[in-house]
Protein backbone atom coordinates (compact mmCIF):
# COMPACT_ATOMS: atom_id res chain seq x y z
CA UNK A 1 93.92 160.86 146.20
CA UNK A 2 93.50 158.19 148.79
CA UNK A 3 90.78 156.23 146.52
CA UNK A 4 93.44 156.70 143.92
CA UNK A 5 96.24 155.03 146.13
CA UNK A 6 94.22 152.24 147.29
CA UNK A 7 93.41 151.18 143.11
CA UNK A 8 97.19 151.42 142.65
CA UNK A 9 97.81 149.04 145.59
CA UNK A 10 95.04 146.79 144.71
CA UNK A 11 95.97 146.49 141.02
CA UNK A 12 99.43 145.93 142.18
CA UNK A 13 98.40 143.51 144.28
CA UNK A 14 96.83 141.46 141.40
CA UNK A 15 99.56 141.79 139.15
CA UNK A 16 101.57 140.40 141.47
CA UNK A 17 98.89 137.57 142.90
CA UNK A 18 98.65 136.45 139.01
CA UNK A 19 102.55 136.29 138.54
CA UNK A 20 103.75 134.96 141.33
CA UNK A 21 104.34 131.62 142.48
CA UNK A 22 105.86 129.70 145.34
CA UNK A 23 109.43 129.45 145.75
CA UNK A 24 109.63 125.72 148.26
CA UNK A 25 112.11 123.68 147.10
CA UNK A 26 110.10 120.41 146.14
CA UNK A 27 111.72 116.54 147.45
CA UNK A 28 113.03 115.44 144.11
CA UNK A 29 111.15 111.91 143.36
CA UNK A 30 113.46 110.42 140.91
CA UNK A 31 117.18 110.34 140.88
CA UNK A 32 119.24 112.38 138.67
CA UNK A 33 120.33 109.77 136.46
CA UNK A 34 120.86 108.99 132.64
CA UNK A 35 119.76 105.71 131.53
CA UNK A 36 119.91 104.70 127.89
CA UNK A 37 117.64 102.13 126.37
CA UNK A 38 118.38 101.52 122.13
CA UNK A 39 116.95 98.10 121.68
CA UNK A 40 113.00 98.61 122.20
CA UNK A 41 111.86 98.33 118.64
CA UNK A 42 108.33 97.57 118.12
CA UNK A 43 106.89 97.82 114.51
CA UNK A 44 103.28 98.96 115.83
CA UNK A 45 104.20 100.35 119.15
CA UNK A 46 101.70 97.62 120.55
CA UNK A 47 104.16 97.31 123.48
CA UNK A 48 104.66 100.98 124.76
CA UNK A 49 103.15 100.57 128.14
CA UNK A 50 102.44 97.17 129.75
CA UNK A 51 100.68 98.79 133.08
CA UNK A 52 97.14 97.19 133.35
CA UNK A 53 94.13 99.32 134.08
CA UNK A 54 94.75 98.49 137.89
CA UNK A 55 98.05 99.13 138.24
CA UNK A 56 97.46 102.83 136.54
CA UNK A 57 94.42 102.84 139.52
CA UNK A 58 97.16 102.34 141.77
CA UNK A 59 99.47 104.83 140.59
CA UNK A 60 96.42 107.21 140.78
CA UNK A 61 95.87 106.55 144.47
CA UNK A 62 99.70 107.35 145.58
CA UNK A 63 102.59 109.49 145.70
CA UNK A 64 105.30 106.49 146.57
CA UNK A 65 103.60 102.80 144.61
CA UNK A 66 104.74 99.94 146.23
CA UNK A 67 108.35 98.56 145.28
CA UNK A 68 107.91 96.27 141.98
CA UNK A 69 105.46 98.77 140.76
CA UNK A 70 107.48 101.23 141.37
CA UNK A 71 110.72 99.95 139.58
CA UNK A 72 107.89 99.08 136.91
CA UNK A 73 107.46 102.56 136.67
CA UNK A 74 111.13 103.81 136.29
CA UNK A 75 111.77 101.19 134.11
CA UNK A 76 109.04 102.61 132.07
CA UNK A 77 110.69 105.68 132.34
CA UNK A 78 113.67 105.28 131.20
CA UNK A 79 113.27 103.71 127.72
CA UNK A 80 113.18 105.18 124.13
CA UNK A 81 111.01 103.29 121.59
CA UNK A 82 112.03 103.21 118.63
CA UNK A 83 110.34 102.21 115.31
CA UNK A 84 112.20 101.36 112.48
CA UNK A 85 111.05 101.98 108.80
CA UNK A 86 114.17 100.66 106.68
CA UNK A 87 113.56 104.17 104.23
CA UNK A 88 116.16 105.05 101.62
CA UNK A 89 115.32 108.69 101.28
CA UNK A 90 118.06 110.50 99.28
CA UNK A 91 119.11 114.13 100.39
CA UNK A 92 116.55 115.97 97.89
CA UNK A 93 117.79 119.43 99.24
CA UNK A 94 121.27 121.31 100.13
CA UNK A 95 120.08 121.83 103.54
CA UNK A 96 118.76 119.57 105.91
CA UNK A 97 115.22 121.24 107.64
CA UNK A 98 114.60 120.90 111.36
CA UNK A 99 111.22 121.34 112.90
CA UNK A 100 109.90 121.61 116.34
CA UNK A 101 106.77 121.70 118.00
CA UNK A 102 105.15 121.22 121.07
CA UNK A 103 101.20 120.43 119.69
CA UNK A 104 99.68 120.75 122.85
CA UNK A 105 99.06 116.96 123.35
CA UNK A 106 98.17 116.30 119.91
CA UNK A 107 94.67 117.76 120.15
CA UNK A 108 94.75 118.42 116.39
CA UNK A 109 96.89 116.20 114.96
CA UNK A 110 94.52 115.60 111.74
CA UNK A 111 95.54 119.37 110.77
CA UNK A 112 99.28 118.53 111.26
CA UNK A 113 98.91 115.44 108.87
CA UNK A 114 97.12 116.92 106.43
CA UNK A 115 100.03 119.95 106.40
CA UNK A 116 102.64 117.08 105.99
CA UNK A 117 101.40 114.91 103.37
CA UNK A 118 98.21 117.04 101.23
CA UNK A 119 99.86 120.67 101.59
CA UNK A 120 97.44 121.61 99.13
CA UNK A 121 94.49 120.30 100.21
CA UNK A 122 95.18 122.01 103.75
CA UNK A 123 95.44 124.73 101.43
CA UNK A 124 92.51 124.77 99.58
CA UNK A 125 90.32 123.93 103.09
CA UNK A 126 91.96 126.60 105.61
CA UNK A 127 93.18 129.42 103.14
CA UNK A 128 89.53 131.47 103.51
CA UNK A 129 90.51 131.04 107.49
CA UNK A 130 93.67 133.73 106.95
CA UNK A 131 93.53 136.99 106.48
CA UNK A 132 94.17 138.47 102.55
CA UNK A 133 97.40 140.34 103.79
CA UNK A 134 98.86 137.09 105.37
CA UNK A 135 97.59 134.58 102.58
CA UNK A 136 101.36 134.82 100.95
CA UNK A 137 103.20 134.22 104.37
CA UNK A 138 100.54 131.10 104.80
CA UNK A 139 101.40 129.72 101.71
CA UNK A 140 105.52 130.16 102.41
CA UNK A 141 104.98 128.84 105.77
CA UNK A 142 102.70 125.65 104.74
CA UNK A 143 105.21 124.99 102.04
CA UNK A 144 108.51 125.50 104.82
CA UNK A 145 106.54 122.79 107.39
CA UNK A 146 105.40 120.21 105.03
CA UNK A 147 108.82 119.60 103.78
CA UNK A 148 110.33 119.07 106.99
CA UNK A 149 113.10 116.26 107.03
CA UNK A 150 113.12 116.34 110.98
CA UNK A 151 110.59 116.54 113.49
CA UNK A 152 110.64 117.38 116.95
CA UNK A 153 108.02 117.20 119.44
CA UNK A 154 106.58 118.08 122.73
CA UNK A 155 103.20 116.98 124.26
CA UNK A 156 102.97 113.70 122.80
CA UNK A 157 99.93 112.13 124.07
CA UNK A 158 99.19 107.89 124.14
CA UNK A 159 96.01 106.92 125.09
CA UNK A 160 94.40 109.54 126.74
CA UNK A 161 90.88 110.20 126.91
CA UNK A 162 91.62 114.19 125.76
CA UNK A 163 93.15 112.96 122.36
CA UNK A 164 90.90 110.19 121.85
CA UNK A 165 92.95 107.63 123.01
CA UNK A 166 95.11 108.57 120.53
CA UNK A 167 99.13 107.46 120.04
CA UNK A 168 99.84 110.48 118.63
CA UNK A 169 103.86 109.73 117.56
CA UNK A 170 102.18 106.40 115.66
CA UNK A 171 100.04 108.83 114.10
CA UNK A 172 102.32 111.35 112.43
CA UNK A 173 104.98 108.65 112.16
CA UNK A 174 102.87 105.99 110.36
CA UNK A 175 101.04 108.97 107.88
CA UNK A 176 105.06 109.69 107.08
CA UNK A 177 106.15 106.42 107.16
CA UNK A 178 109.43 107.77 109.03
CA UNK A 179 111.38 106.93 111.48
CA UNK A 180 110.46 107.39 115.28
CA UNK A 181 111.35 107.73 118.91
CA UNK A 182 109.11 108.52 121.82
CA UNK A 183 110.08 108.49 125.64
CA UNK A 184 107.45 109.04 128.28
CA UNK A 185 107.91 112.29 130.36
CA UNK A 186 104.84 111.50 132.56
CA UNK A 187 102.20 108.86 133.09
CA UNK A 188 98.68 110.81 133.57
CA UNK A 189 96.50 109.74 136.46
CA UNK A 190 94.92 112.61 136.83
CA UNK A 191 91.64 111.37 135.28
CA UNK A 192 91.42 107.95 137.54
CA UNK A 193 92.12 110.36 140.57
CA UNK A 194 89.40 112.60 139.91
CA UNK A 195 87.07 109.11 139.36
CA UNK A 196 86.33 110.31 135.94
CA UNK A 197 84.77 107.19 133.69
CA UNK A 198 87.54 106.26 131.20
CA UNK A 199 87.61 102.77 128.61
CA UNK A 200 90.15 100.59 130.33
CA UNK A 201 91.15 98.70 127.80
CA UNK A 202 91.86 101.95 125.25
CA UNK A 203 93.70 104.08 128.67
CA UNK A 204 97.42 104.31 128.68
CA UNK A 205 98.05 107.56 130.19
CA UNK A 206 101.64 108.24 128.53
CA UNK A 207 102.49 111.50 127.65
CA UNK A 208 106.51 113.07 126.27
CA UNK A 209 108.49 113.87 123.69
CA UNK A 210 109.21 112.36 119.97
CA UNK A 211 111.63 112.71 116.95
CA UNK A 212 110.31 111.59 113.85
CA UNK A 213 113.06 111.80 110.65
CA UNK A 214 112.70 111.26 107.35
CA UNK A 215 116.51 109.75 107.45
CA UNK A 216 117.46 106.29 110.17
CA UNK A 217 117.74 106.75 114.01
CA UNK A 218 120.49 105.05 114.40
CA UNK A 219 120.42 104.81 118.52
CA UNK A 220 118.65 107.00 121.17
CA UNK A 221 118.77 107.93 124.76
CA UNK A 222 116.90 109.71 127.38
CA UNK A 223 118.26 111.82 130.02
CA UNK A 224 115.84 112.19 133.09
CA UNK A 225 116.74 115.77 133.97
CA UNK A 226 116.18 117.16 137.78
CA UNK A 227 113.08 116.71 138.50
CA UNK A 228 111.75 120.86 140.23
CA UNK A 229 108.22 119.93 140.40
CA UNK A 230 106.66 117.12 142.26
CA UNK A 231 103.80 116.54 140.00
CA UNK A 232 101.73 113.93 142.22
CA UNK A 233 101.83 115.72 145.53
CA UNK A 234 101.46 119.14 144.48
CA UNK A 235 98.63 118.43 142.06
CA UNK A 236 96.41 115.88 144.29
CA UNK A 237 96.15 118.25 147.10
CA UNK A 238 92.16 118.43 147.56
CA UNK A 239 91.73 121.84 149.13
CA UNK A 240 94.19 124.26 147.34
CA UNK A 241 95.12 127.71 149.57
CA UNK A 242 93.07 130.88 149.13
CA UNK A 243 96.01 132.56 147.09
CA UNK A 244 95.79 129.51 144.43
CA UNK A 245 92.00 130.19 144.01
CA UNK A 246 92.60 134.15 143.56
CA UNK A 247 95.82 133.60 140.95
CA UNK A 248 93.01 131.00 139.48
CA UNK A 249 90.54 133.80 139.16
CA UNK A 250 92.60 136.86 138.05
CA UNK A 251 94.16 133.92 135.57
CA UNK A 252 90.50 133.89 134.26
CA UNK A 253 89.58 137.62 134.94
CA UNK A 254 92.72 139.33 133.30
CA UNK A 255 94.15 136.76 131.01
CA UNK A 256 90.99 134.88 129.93
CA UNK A 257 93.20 131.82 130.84
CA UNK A 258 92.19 128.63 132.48
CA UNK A 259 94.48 127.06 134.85
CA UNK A 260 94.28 123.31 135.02
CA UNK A 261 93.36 121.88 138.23
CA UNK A 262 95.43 118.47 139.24
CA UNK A 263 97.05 117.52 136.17
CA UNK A 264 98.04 114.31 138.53
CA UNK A 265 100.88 112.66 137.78
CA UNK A 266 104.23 110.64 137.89
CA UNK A 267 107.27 111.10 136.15
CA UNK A 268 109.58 113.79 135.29
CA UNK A 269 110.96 115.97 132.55
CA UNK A 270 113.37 114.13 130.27
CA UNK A 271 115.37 115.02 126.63
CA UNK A 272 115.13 112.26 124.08
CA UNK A 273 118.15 111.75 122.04
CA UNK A 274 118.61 110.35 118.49
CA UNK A 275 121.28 109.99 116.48
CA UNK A 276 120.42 110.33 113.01
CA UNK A 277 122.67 109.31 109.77
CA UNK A 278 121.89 111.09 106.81
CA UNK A 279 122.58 109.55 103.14
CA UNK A 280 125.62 110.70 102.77
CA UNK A 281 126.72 108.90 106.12
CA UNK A 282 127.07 112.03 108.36
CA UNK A 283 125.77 111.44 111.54
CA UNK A 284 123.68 114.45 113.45
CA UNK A 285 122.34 114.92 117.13
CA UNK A 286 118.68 115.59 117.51
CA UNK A 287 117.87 116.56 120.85
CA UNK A 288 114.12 117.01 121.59
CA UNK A 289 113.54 118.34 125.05
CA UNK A 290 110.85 119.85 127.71
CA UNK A 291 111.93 122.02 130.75
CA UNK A 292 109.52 122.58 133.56
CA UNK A 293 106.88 125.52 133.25
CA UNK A 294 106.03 125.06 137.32
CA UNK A 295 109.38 126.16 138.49
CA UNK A 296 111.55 129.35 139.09
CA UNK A 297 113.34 130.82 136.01
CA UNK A 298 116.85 129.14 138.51
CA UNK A 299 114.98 125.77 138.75
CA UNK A 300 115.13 125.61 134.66
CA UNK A 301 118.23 126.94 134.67
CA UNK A 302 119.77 124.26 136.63
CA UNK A 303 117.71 121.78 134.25
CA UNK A 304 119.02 122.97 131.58
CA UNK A 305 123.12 123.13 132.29
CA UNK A 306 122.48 119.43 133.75
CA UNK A 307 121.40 118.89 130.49
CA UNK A 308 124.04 120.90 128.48
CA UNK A 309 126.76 118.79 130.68
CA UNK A 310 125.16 115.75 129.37
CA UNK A 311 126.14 116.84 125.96
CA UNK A 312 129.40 118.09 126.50
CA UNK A 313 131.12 114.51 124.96
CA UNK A 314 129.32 114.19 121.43
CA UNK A 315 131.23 115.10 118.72
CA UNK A 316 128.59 115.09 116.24
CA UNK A 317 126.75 117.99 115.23
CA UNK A 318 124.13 118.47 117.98
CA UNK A 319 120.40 120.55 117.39
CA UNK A 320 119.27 120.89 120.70
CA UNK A 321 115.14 121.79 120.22
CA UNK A 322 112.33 122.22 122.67
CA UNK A 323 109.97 124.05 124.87
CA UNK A 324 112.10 125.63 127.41
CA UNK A 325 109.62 127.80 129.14
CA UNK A 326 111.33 130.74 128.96
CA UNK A 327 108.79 132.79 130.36
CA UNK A 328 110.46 134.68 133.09
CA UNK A 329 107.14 133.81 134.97
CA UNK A 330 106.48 130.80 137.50
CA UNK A 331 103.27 129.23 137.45
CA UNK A 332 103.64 126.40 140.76
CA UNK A 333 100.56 126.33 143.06
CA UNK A 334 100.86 129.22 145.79
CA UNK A 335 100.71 129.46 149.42
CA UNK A 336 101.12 132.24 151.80
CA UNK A 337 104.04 130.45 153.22
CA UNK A 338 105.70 130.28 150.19
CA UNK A 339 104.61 133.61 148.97
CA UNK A 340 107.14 134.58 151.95
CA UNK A 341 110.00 132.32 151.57
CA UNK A 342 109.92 133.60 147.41
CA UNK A 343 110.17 137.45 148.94
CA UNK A 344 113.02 137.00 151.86
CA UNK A 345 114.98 134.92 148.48
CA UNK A 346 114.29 137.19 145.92
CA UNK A 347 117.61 140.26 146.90
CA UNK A 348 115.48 142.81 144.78
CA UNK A 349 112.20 142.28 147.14
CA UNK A 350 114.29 143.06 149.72
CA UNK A 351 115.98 146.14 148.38
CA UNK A 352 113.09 147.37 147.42
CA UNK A 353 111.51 147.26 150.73
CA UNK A 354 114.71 148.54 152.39
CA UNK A 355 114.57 151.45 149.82
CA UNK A 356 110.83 152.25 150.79
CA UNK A 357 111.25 154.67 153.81
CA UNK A 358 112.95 156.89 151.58
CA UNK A 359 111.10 156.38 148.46
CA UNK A 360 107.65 156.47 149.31
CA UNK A 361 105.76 154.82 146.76
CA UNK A 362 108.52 152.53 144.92
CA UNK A 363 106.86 149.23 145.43
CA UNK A 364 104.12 150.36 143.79
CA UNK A 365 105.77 152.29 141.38
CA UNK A 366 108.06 148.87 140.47
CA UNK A 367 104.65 147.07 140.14
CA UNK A 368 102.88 149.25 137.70
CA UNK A 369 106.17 149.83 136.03
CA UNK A 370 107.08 145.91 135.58
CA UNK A 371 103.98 145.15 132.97
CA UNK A 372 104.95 148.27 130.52
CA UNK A 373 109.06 147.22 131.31
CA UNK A 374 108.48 143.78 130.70
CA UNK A 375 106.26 143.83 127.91
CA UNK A 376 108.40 146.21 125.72
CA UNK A 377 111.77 144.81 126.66
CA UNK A 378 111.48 140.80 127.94
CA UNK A 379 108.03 139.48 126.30
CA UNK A 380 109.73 138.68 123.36
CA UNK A 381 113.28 138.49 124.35
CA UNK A 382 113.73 136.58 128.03
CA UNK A 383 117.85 137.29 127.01
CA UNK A 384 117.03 140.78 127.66
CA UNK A 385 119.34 142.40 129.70
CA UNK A 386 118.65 142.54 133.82
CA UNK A 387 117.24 145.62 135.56
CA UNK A 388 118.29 145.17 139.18
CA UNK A 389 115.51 146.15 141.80
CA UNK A 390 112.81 147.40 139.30
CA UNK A 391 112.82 144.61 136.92
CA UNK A 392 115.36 141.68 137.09
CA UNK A 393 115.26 138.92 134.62
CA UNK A 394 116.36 135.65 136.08
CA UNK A 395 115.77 134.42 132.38
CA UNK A 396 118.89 136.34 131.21
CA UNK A 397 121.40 133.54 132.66
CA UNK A 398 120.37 131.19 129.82
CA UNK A 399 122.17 133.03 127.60
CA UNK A 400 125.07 133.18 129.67
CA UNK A 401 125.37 129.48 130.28
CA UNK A 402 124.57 128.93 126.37
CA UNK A 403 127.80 131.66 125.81
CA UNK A 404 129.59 130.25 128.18
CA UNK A 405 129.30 126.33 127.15
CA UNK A 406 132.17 124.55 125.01
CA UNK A 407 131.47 120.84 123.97
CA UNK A 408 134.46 118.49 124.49
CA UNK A 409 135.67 118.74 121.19
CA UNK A 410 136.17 122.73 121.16
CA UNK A 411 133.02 123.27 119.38
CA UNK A 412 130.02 125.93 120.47
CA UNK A 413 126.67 126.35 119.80
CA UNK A 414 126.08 128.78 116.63
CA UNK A 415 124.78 132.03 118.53
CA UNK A 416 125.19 134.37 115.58
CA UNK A 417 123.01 136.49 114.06
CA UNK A 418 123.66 137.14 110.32
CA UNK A 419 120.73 139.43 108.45
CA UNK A 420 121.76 137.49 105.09
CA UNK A 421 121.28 134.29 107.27
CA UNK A 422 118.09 135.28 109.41
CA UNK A 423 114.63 134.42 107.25
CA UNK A 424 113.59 138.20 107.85
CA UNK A 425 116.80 140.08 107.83
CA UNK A 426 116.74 141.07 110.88
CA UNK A 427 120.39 140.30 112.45
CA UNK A 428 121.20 139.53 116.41
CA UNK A 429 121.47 137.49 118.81
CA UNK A 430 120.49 133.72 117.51
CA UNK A 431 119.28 134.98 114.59
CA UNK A 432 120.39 132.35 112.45
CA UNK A 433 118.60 129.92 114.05
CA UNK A 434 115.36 131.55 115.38
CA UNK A 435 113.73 134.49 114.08
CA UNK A 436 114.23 137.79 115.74
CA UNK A 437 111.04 140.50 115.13
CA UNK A 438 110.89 144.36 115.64
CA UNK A 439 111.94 143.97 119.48
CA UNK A 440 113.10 140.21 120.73
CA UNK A 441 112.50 137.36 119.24
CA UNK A 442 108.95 136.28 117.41
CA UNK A 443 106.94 134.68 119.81
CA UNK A 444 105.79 131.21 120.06
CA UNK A 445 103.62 131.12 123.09
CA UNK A 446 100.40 133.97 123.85
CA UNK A 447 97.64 134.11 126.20
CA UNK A 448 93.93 135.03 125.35
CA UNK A 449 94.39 138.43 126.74
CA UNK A 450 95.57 140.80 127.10
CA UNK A 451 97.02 140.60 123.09
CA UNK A 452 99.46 143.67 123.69
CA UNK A 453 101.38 142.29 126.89
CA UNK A 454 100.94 138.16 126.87
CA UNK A 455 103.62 137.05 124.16
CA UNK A 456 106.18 134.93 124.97
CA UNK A 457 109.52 133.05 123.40
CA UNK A 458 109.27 129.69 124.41
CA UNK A 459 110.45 127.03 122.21
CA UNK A 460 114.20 127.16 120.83
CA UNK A 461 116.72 126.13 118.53
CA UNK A 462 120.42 125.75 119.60
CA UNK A 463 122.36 124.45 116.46
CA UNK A 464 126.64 123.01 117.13
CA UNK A 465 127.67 123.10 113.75
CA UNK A 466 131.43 121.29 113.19
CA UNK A 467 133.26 122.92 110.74
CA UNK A 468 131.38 124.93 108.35
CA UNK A 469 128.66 121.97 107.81
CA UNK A 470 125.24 122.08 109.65
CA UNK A 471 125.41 126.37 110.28
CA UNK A 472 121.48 127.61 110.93
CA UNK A 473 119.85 129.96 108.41
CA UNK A 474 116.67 131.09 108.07
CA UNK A 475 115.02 130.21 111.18
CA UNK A 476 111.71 130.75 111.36
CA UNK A 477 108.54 131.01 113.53
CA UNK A 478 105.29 129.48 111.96
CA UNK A 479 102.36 131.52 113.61
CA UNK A 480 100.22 132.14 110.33
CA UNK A 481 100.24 128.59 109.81
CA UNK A 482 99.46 127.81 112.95
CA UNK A 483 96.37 129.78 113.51
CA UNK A 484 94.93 129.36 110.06
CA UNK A 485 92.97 126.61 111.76
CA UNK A 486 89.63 128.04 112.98
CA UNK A 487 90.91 128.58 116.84
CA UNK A 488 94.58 127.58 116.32
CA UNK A 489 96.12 123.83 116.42
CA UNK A 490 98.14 124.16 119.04
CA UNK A 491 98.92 126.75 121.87
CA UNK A 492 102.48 126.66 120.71
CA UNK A 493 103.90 127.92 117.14
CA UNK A 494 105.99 125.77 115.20
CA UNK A 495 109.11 127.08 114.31
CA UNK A 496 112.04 125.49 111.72
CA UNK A 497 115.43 125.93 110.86
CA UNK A 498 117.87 125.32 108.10
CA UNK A 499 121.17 123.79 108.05
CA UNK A 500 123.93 123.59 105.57
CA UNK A 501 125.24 120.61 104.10
């Protein structure tokens, strides 16, 4: 019995070493600010980032660059660029189609052209790669992407060594010959700190989010949300604690996961904005955004309303898309200090601990029980309600600040869920606009292993119709296409929605 109580503790141990992650509030590098830029327009993007090779050195050497390089680099971060196609696509549709994405840096972004402009040879090629009883769903699904009107996207890489030196928005933008917008989120050092050999004249380093549309972008803007994760310090420390190097190796051991080491940067999380005008003159609100995966579920939260109050004047209808990280996990770098600070904050640590002298066991108990509990009730549904003590979901309060929010002009976001709307028929909560499966939502996010427990609903669609124009339907998640590439193309699903005209 003894043995049998020391596994239990052990394996609790490690499900809670592999979950866990600091809870130190981090200095906040940037200001909270929003800063609009409309006017960068550049035909061939040549002028996206006008750092030379030893100036990115630089920024690879420090946490706080010297002043002009410095307002260099906020400058930098603060612009949209915008190219401009002059296109006189005609609505060919009585919906407009909305995609988002987050394509993992644009590893494989010869897979997501071929989808959008040779459906059928993509078709033909990847087809034997899908399994007979899904070959129908790959078809619908290839068919729903490649006639997209909208694209949004995370992960957008520029000249990095990873994607070839790739500009991965000039890609995808260029093979549409659409409209774009990028803003930088971050400017990768990571390589030049770690003294890896890189062509200078090919390295950029930019990586953020794009919107590439079919119809004008008439003006953009970014909004530089709070920043809850200092990238550059956290990620160049050279000896990480003994904690980070177990959560690495039960990453690897349970999850078959790698964790990157110093991903080195500077920069923050932003949302690009675009306002688009269709043919018909209406004017939408694309919103493409990126919370922060190394934070606490409150630390995304408070991203996210700062963003939300940033929309509150537009009186257009708004599609706010992205990877919010809704994982109801935190994945910063650990240390034993802060392994103690996240217990004596966290109310239900502390009740449970009070609790223990007359529950023998329940720490345990809450361990073991947390991995069934959160697998069949929050994997694929982080709106899930809370279970105090044994399993609280910090992930819940999204949906209360998305219930709770009213735009200026009386107007809500569309949180319905309609079976006759939904692409499955499956009704509840944001069904409309993203598709709901047996329990939750469908996920767009998994691990390796283990495949029953490591699902997750990360990327969104919030739709603010006005009136009865621009109401979600048949939202979808894309996971056949996506892994009907040998491997997958990206780590994330696509998913799409509808809206009425």
């Amino acid at each position: 019995m003894r043995i049998f109580t020391l596994v239990l503790i052990n394996l609790s141990l490690l499900i809670l070493t592999c979950n866990i992650a600091n809870s130190e509030d981090l200095a906040i590098l940037f200001k909270q600010q929003i800063e609009e830029r409309i006017d960068v327009r550049d035909p061939e993007l040549k002028q996206i980032s006008d750092f030379t090779f030893d100036e990115l050195k630089e920024l690879s050497q420090t946490a706080t660059p010297k002043a002009d390089l410095q307002a260099k680099l906020d400058n930098h971060l603060s612009m949209v660029y915008l190219v401009e196609r002059n296109n006189s696509h005609k609505l060919d549709k009585p919906y407009l189609r909305i995609a988002h994405w987050n394509v993992e840096r644009g590893l494989n972004v010869e897979d997501i052209k071929e989808i959008l402009i040779n459906q059928h040879d993509y078709e033909n090629k990847h087809i034997s790669n899908v399994k007979p009883r899904l070959r129908k769903n790959f078809k619908e699904e290839l068919n729903t992407f490649a006639n997209t009107d909208i694209l949004c996207l995370n992960e957008i890489d520029i000249g990095m060594p990873r994607t070839k030196y790739k500009n991965i928005v000039s890609e995808l933008g260029d093979t549409l010959n659409w409209d774009y917008a990028y803003a930088t989120e971050f400017v990768e050092v990571g390589p030049l700190f770690q003294n890896k050999l890189v062509d200078k004249a090919l390295y950029k380093g930019l990586h953020g989010n794009a919107i590439i549309s079919k119809y004008p972008i008439i003006s953009t803007k970014v909004i530089r949300i709070p920043n809850e994760y200092d990238w550059y310090r956290a990620e160049a420390v050279k000896r990480q604690s003994p904690l980070e190097h177990v959560r690495h190796f039960g990453a690897m051991a349970i999850f078959s996961e790698k964790i990157e080491y110093k991903e080195v940067r500077h920069g923050s999380r932003n949302a690009l904005i675009a306002d688009i005008q269709l043919p018909d003159g209406q004017i939408i609100t694309v919103v493409s955004t990126h919370l922060e995966d190394r934070a606490y579920a409150d630390k995304r939260l408070k991203q996210f309303k700062y963003l939300l109050e940033n929309l509150k004047d537009k009186k257009t209808p708004v599609i706010l898309a992205g990877d919010l990280n809704t994982s109801t996990t935190e994945t910063i770098p650990t240390s034993l200090k802060k392994e103690v600070v996240k217990r004596i904050r966290d109310p239900h640590f502390v009740l449970r601990a009070a609790a223990t002298p007359f529950i023998p066991g329940l720490p345990i108990a809450c361990a073991l029980a947390s991995v069934p509990i959160s697998k069949l009730l929050a994997y694929k549904d982080p709106f899930f309600p809370s279970i105090p003590i044994v399993f609280p979901n910090h992930e819940r309060r999204f949906y209360a600040s998305l219930k709770k929010f009213k735009f200026n002009d009386g107007n809500t976001f569309d949180l319905s869920g309609d079976k006759e709307k939904s692409s499955n028929r499956r009704g509840g909560l944001l069904a409309n606009s993203n598709q709901r499966h047996w329990k939750g939502f469908k996920s767009t996010f998994k691990l390796k292993e283990p495949r029953l427990i490591a699902y997750f609903k990360l990327d969104w669609f919030f739709v603010k119709p006005v009136g009865e124009h621009f109401m979600p339907f048949n939202g979808k998640t894309l996971k056949t296409l996506n892994y009907s590439s040998i491997g997958h193309i990206s780590d994330h699903n696509p998913i799409t929605v509808d809206l009425t005209l």
